[in-house]
Protein backbone atom coordinates (compact mmCIF):
# COMPACT_ATOMS: atom_id res chain seq x y z
CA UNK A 1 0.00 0.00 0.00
CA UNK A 2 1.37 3.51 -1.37
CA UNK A 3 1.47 6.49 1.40
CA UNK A 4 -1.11 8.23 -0.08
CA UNK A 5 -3.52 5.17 -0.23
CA UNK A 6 -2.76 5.26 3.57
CA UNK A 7 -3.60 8.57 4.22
CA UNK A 8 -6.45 8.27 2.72
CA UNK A 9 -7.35 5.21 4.37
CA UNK A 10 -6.30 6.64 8.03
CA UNK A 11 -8.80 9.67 6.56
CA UNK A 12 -11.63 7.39 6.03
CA UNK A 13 -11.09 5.68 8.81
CA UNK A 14 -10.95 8.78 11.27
CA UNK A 15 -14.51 10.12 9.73
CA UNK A 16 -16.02 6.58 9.99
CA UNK A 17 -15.15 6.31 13.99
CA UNK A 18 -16.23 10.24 14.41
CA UNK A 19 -19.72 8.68 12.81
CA UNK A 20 -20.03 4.94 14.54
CA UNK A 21 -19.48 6.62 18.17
CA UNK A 22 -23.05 8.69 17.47
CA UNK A 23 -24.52 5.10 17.12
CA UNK A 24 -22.49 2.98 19.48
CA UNK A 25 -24.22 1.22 22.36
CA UNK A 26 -28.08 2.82 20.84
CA UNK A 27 -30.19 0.89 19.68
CA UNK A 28 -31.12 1.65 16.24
CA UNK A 29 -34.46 -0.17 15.23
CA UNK A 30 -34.07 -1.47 10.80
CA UNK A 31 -37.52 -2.04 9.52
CA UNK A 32 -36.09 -4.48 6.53
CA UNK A 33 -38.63 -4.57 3.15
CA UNK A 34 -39.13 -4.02 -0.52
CA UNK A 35 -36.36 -5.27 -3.18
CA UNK A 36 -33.70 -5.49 -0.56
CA UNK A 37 -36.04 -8.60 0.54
CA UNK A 38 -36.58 -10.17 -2.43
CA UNK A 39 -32.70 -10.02 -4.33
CA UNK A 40 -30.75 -12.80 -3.22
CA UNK A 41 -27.37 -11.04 -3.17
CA UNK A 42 -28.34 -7.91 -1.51
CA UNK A 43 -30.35 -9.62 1.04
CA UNK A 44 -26.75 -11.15 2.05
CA UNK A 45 -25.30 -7.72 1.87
CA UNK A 46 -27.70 -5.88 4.09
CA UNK A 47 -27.27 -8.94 6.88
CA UNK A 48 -23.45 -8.49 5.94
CA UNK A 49 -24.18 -5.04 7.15
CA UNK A 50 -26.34 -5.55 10.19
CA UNK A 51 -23.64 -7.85 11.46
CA UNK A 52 -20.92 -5.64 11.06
CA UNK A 53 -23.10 -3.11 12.95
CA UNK A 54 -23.38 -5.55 15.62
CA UNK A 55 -19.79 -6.33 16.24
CA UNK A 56 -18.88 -2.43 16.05
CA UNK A 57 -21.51 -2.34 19.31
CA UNK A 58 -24.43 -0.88 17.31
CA UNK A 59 -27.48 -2.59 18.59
CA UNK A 60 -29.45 -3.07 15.51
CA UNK A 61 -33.20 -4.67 16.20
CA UNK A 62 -34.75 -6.13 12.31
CA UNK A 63 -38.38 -6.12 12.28
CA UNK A 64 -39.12 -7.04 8.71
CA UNK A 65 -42.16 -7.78 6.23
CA UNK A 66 -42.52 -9.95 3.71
CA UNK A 67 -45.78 -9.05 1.60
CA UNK A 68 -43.93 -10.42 -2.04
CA UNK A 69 -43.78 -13.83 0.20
CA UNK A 70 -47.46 -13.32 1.38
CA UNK A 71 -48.96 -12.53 -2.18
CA UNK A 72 -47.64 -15.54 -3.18
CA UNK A 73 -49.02 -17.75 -1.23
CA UNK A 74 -52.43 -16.22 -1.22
CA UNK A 75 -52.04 -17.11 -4.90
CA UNK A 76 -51.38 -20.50 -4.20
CA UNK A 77 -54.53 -20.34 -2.13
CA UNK A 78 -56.45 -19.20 -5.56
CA UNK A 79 -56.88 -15.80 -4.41
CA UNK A 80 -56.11 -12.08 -5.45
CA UNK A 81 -54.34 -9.93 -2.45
CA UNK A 82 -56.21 -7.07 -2.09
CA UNK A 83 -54.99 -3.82 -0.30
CA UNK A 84 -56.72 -1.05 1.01
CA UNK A 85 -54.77 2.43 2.00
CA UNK A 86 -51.63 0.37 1.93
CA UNK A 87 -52.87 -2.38 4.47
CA UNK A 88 -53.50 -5.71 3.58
CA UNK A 89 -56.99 -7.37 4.02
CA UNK A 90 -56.10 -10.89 5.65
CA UNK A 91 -59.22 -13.10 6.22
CA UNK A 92 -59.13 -16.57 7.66
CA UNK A 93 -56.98 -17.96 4.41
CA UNK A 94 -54.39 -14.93 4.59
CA UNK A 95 -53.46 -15.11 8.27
CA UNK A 96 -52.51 -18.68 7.81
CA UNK A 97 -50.45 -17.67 5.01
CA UNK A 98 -48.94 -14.84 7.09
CA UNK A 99 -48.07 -16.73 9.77
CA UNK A 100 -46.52 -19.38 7.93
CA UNK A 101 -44.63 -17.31 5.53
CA UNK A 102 -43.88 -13.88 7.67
CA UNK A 103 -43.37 -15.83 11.01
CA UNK A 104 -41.40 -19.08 9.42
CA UNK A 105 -39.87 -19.05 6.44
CA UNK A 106 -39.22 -15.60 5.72
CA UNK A 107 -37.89 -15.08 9.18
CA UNK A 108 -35.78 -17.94 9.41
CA UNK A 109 -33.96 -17.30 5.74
CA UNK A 110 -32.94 -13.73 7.32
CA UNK A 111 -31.93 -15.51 10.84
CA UNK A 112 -29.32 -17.46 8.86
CA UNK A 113 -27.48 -15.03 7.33
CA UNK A 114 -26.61 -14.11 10.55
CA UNK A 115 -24.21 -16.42 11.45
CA UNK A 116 -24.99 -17.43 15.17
CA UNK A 117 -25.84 -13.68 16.15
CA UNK A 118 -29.93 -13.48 14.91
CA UNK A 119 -32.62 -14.52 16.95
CA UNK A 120 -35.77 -15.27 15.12
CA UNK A 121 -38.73 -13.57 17.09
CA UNK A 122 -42.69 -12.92 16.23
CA UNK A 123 -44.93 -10.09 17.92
CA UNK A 124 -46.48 -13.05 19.84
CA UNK A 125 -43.37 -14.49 21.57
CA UNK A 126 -43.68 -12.98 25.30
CA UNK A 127 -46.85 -11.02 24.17
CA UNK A 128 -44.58 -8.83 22.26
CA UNK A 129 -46.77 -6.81 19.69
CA UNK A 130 -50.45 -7.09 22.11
CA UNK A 131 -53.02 -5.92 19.84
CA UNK A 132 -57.02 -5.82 19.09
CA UNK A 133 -58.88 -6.03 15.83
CA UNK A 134 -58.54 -3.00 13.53
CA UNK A 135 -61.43 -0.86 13.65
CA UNK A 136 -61.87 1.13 10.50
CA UNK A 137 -64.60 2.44 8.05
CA UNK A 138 -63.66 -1.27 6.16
CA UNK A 139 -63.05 -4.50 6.93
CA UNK A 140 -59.48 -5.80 7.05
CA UNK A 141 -59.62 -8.97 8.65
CA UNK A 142 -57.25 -10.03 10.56
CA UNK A 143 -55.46 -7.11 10.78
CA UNK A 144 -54.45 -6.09 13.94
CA UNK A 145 -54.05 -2.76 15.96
CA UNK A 146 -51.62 -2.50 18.43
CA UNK A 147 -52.60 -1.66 22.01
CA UNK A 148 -49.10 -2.28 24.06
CA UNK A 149 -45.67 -2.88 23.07
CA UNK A 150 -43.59 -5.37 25.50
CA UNK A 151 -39.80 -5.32 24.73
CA UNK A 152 -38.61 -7.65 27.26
CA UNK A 153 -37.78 -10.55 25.20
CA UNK A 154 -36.19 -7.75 22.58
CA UNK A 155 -34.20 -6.56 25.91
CA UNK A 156 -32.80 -9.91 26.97
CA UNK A 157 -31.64 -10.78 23.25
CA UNK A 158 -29.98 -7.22 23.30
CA UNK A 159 -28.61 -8.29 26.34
CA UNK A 160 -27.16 -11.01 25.44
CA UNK A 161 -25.25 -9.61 22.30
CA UNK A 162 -27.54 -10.89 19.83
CA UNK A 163 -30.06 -9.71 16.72
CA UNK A 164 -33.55 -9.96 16.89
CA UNK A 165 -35.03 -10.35 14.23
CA UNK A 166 -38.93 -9.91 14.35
CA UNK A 167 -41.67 -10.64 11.93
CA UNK A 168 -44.96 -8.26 12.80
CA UNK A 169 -47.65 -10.87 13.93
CA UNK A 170 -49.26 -10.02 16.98
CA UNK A 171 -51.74 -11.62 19.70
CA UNK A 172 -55.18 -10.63 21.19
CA UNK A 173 -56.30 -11.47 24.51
CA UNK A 174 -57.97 -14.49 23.24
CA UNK A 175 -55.16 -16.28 21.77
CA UNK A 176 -55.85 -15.21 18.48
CA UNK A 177 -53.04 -13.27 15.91
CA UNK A 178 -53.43 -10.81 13.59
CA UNK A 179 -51.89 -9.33 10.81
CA UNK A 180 -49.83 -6.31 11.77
CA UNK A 181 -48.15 -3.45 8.99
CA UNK A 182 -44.31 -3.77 9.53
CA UNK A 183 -44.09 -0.02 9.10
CA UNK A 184 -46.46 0.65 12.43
CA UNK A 185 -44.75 -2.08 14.42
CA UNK A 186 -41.13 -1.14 13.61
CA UNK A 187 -42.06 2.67 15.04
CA UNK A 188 -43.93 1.04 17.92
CA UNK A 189 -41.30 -1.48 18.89
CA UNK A 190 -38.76 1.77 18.46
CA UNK A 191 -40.88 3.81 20.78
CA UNK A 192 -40.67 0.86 24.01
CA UNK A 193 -37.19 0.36 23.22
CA UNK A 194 -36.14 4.09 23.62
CA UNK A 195 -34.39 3.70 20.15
CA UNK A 196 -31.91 6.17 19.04
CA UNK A 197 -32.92 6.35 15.35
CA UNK A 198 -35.79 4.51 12.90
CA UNK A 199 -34.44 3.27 9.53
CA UNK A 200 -37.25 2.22 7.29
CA UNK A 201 -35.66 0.51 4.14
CA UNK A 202 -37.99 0.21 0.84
CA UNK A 203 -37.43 -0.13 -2.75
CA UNK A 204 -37.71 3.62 -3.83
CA UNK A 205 -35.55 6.91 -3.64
CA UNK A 206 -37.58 7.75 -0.45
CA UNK A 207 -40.67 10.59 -0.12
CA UNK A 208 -40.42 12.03 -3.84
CA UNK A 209 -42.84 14.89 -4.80
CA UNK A 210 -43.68 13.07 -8.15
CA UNK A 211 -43.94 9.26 -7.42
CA UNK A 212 -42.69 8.28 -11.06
CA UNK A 213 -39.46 10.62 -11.06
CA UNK A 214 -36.81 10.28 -8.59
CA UNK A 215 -35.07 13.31 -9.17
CA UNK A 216 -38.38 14.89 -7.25
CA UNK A 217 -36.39 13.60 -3.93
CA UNK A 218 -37.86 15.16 -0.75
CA UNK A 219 -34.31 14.85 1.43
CA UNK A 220 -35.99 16.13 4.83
CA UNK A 221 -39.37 16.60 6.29
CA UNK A 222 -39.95 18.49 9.39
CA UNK A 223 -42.75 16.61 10.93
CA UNK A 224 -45.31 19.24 10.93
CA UNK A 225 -45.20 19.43 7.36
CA UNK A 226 -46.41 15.59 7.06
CA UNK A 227 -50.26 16.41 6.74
CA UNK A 228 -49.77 19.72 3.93
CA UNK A 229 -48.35 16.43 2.20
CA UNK A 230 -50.87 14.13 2.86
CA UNK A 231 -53.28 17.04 1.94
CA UNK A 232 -51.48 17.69 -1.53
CA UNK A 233 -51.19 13.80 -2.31
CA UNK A 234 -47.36 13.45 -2.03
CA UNK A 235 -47.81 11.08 0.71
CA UNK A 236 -50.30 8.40 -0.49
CA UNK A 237 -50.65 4.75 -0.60
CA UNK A 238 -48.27 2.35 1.04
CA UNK A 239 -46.30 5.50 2.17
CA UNK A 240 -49.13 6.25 4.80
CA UNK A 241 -48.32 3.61 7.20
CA UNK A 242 -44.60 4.30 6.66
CA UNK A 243 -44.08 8.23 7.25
CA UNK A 244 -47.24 7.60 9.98
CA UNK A 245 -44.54 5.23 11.87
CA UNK A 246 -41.91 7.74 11.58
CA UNK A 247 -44.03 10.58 12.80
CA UNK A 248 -44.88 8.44 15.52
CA UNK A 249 -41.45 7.78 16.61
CA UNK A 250 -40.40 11.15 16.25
CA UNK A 251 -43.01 12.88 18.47
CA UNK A 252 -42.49 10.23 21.06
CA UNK A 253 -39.12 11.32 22.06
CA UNK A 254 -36.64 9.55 18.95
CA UNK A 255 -34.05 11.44 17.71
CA UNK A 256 -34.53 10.71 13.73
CA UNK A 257 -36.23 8.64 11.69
CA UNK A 258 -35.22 7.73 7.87
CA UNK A 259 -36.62 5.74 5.15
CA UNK A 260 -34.02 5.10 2.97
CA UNK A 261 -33.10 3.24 -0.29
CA UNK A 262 -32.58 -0.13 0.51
CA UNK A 263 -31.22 -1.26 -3.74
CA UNK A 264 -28.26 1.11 -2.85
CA UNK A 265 -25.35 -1.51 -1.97
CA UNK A 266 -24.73 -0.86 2.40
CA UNK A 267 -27.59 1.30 2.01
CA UNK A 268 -27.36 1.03 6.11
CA UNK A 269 -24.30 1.99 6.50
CA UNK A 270 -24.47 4.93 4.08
CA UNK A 271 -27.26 6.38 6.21
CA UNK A 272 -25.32 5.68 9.26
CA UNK A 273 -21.70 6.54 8.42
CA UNK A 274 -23.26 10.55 7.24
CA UNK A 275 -23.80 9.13 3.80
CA UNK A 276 -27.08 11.07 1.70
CA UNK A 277 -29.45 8.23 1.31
CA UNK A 278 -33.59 8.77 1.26
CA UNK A 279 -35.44 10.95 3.10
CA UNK A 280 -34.93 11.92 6.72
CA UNK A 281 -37.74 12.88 9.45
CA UNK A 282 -36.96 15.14 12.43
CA UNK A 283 -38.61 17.50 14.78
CA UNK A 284 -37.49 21.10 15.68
């Protein structure tokens, strides 16, 4: 290695340490979905990432989705998915599905890549995610609404130096589960864990004023300004549940909240390390 590759290096390395001690021993809560989920290779990379995280002292908590997983086997089923305001109707049928895809095998192909450090968790393990039956002006199903957040199971993996990773089905008083949107869990889970920071990774740019061009990027949002967006359209769709949870998080005490590109390679550890990636909530 030439002396000026080394400076460069002891440079990069310098900035990289300033940026890691913001995030070391916080808990930083990864809400894991969209086409970082579904490509093989850059599923590896982001648990590549997460692990790295985790031996630098970050303590990253996954809660992830798995709708493209979901879809499918409603298909199997013979059925359409159908989606309403970004949340998905689950009858009977569906929550079956959800429990065996979200809560088995989708969570157990992320556990692996791991390497020893994941711990495969649902919302009903230690009545994590307790919820009730959505009310709304339609009828969703099994789609649940949650009522309390219990971290303690999340606390003693922490603990214990590991990664939980946690797939969003939650429990009633009765026994029965529900359906819960990964994007409202991840905030909640954020908000009982006193979480430093919420990173919500998708398959687009982030917030973009024009859904079909990118270049229409929306890099910060005060939080105030969330319902002029709503008003104007900007925020629509699937991104209600999202920016909702980030909201959320933010007016309950949390520092930031991001949703962020997850088909940028480390997309993670761009956002974490003072890289530009997606579009970042905070509160003045």
């Amino acid at each position: 290695m030439q002396l000026q590759e080394i400076n460069q290096f002891a440079n990069l390395l310098e900035k990289s340490t300033a940026c890691l001690a913001k995030w070391q021993d916080k808990i930083i809560v990864v809400k894991y979905g969209g086409n970082a989920m579904i490509n093989e290779e850059l599923k590896k990379s982001v648990m590549a990432d997460i692990l790295l995280l985790n031996r630098l002292g970050v303590k990253v908590v996954l809660v992830h989705g798995g709708g493209p997983e979901i879809s499918q086997g409603v298909k199997l089923l013979g059925k359409e998915p159908q989606f309403i305001n970004g949340l998905r109707v689950t009858d009977s049928d569906t929550i079956n599905v959800v429990l065996q895809m979200l809560a088995g095998k989708v969570n157990k192909s992320l556990v692996a890549l791991l390497k020893g450090k994941g711990i495969g968790l649902c919302g009903i393990d230690g009545a994590m995610l307790q919820c009730k039956k959505l009310e709304a002006d339609v009828d969703y199903g099994f789609v649940g609404d949650i009522v309390k957040v219990n971290p303690q199971v999340i606390d003693i993996a922490l603990n214990s130096g590991l990664i939980p990773v946690i797939s969003t089905v939650g429990v009633d008083e009765s026994g029965q589960a529900y359906n819960i949107n990964a994007d409202t869990a991840a905030s909640g889970i954020a908000i009982a864990l006193n979480a430093a920071k919420l990173v919500s990774m998708t398959d687009i740019a982030g917030l973009l004023r024009d859904r079909f061009d990118e270049s229409t990027l929306i890099p910060e949002v005060e939080v105030s300004e969330v319902q002029g967006l709503i008003d104007q359209g900007i925020i629509a769709g699937g991104m209600i549940p999202k920016i909702a949870g980030c909201t959320d998080f933010i007016n309950a005490g949390g520092i930031e909240a991001n949703i962020i590109d997850g088909r940028i390679d480390h997309a993670i550890l761009v956002e974490l390390f003072g890289g530009k990636n997606g579009t970042r909530f905070y509160k003045q």
